[in-house]
Each structure stands twice: as C-alpha cells, then as structure tokens.
N, C-alpha and C. Protein backbone atom coordinates (compact mmCIF):
# COMPACT_ATOMS: atom_id res chain seq x y z
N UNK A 1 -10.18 -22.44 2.02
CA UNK A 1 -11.47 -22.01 2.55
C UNK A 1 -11.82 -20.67 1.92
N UNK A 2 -12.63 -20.22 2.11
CA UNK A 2 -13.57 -19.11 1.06
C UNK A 2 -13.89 -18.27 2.15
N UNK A 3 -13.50 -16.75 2.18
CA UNK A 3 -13.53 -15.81 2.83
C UNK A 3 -15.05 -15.86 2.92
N UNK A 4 -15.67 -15.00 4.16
CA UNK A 4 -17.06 -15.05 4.25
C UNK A 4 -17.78 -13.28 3.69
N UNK A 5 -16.81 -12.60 3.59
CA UNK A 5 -16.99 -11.62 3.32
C UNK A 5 -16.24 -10.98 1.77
N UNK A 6 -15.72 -11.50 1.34
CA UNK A 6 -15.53 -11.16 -0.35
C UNK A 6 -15.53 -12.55 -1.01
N UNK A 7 -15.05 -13.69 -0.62
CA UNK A 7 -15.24 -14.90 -1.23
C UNK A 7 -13.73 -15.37 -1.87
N UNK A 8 -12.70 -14.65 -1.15
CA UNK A 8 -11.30 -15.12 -1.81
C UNK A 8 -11.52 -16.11 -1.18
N UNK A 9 -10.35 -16.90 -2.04
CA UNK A 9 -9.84 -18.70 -1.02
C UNK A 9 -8.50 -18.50 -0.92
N UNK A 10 -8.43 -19.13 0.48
CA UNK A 10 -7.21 -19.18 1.48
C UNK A 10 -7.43 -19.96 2.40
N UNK A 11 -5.74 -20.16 2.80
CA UNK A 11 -5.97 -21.31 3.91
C UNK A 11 -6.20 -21.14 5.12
N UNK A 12 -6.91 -21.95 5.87
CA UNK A 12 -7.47 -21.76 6.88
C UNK A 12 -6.87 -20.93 7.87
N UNK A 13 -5.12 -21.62 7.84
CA UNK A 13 -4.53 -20.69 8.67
C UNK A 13 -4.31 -18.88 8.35
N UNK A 14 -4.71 -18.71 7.23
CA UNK A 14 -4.57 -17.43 6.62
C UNK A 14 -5.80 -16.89 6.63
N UNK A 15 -6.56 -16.90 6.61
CA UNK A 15 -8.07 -16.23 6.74
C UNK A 15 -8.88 -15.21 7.72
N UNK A 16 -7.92 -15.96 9.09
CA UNK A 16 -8.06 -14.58 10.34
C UNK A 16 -7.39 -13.35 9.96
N UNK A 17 -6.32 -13.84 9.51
CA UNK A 17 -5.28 -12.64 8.89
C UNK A 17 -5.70 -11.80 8.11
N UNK A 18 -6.55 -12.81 7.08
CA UNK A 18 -6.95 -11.93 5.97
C UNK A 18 -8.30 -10.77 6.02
N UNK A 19 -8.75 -11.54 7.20
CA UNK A 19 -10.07 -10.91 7.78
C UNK A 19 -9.07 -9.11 8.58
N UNK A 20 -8.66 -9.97 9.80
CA UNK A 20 -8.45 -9.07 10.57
C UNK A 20 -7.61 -7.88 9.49
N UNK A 21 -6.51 -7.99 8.25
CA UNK A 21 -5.78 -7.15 7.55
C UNK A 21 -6.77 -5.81 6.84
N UNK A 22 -8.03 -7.10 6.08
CA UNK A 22 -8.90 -6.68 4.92
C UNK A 22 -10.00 -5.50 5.44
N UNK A 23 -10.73 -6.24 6.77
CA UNK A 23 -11.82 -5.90 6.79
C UNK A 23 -11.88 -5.17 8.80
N UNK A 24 -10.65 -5.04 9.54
CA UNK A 24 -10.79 -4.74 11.08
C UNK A 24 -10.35 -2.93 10.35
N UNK A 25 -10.61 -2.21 11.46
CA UNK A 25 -10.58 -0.60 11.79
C UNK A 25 -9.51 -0.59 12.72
N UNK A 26 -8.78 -1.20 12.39
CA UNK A 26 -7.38 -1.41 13.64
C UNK A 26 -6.65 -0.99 13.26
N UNK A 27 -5.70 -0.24 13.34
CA UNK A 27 -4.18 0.25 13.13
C UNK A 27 -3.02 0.37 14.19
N UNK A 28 -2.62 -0.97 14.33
CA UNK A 28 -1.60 -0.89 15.51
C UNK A 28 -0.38 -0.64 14.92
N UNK A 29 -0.43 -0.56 13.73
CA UNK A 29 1.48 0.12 13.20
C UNK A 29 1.29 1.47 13.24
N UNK A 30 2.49 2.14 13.81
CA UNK A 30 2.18 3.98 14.19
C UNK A 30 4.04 4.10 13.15
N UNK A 31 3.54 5.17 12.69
CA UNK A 31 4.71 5.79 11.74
C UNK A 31 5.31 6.46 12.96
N UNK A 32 7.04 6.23 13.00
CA UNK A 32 8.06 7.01 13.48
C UNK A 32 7.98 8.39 13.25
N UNK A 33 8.09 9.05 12.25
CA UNK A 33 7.83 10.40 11.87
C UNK A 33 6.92 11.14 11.98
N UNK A 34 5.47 10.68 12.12
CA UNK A 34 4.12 11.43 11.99
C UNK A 34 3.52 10.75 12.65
N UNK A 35 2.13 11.17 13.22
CA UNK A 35 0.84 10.86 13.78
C UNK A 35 0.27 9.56 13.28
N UNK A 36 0.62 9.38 11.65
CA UNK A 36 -0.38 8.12 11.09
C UNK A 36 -0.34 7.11 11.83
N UNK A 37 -1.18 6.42 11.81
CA UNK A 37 -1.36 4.86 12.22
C UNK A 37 -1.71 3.84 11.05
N UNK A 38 -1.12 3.12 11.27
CA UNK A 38 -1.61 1.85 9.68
C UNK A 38 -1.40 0.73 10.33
N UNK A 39 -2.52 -0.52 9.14
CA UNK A 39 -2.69 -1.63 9.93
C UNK A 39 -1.90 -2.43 9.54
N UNK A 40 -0.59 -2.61 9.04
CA UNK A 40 0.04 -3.44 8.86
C UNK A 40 1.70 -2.68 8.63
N UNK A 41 2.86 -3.71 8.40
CA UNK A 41 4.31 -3.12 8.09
C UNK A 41 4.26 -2.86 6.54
N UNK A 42 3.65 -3.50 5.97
CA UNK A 42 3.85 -3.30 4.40
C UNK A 42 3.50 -2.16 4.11
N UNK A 43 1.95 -1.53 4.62
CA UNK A 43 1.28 -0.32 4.76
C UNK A 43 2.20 1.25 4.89
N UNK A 44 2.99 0.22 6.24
CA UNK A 44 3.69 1.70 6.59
C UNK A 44 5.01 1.83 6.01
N UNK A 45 5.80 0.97 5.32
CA UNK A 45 7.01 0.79 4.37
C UNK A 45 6.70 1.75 3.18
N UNK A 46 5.37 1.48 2.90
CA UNK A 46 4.98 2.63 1.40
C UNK A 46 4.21 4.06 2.28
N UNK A 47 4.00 3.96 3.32
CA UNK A 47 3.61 5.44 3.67
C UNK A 47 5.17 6.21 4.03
N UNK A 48 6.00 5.15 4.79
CA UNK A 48 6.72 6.03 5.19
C UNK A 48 8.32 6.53 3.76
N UNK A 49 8.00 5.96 2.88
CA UNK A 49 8.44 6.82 1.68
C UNK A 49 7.62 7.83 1.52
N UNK A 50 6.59 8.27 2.01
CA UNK A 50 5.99 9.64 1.48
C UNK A 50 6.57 10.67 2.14
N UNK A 51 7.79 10.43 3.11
CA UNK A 51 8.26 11.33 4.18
C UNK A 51 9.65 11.62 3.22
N UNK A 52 9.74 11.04 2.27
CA UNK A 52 11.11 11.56 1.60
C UNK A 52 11.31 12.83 0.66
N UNK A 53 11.79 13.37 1.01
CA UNK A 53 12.49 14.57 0.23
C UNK A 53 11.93 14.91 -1.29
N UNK A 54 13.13 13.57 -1.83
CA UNK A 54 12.52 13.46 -3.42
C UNK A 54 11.88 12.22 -3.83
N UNK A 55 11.11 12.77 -5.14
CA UNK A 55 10.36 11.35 -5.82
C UNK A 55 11.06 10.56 -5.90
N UNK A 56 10.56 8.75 -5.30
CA UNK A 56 11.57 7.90 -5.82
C UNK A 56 11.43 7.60 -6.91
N UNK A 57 10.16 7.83 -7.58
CA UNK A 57 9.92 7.15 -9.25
C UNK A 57 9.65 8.34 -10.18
N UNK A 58 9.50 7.87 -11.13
CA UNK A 58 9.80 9.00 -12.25
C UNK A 58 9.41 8.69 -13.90
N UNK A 59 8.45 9.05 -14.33
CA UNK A 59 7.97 8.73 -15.74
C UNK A 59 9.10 8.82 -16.70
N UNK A 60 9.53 8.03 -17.29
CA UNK A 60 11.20 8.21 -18.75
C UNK A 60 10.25 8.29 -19.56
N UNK A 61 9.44 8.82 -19.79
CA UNK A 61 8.27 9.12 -21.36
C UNK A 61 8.91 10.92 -21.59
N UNK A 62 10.29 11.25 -22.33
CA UNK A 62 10.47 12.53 -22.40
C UNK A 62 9.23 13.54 -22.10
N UNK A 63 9.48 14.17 -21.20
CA UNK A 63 8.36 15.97 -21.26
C UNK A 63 7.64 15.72 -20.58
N UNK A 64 7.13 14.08 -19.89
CA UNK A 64 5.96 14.24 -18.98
C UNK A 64 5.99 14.72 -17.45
N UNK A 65 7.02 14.59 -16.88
CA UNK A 65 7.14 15.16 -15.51
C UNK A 65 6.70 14.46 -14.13
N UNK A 66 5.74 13.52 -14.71
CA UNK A 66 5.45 12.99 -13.91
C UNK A 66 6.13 11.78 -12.37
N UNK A 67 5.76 11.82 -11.15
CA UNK A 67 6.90 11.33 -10.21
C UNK A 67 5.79 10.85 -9.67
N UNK A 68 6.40 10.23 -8.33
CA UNK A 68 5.46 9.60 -7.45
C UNK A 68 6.22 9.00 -6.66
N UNK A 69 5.65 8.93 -5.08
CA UNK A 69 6.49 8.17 -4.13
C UNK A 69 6.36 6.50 -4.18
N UNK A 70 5.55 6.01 -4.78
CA UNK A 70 5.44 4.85 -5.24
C UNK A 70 5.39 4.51 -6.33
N UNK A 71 5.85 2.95 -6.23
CA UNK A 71 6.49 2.35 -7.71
C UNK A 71 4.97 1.91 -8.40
N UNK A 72 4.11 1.59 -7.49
CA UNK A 72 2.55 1.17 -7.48
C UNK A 72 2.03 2.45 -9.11
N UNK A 73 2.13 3.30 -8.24
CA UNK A 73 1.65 4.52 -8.74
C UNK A 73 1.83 4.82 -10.20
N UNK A 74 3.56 4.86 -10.44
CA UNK A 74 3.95 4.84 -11.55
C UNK A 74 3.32 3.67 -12.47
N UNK A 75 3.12 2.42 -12.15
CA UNK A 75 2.87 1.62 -12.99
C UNK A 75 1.51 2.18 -13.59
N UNK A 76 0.53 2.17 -12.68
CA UNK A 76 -0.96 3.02 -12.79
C UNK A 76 -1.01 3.90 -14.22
N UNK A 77 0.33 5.13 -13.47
CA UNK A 77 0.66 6.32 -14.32
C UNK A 77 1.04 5.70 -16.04
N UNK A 78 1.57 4.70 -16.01
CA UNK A 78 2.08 4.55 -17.46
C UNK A 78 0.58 3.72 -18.32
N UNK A 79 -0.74 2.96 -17.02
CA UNK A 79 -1.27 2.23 -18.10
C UNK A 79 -2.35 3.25 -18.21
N UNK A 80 -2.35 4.81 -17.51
CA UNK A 80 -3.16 5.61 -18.17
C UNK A 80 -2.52 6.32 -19.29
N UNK A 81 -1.51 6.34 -19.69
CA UNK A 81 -0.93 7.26 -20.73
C UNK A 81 -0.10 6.31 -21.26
C-alpha cells in the first residue's frame, strides 16, 4: 500500500507504524541520562552514544581529525571529502 503522505509502499500492516514513526510529534522513548525524549529505540541507541566520553568513529584519511559519535556521520564525512 502507498503511504498517503510521502507515497512510500509498505505493507498494510506496516504503514500505521510508518505513519505514527515518520510523521506523529510523539516521543514516548525518554533517555536514561538526560531530559531528551525520542520517538523510537533506534532513535535513542544513536542519541544515547552522544553521552560517551570518546568518539566512537574516526576519519583514517592521515591529518584529518575528524570523529563523530556516529557511524552515519562518518560515512557522510568521507562522501564529502
């Protein structure tokens, strides 16, 4: 079935989900450590690495320096440079 609001296709049983994930102002996942609220576990798995110490990722391009708490990020980081 075809989302009514961006036009992905998914199955029927997936579509409330995708609605309520994509497009609700809801945040019933609350971070252990901090105030945030996020709307899902995946959400808060990559926020709550931002509570760590050190970078988990790290540019190997000698001299650039560049880090990041996500692996997301880094990938980003390498297809701008």
């Amino acid at each position: 079935i075809t989302c009514p609001l961006c036009e992905i296709i998914c199955r029927v049983i997936s579509l409330k989900a995708h609605i309520r994930l994509k497009y609700s102002d809801e945040h019933p996942v609350h971070c252990p450590l901090c105030d945030n609220s996020l709307k899902n576990l995946m959400d808060l798995h990559k926020h709550v690495e931002t509570h760590n110490d050190s970078d988990a990722y790290s540019c190997d391009v000698e001299g650039c320096g560049f880090t990041s708490w996500a692996s997301l990020t880094l990938r980003q980081h390498y297809k701008r440079v």
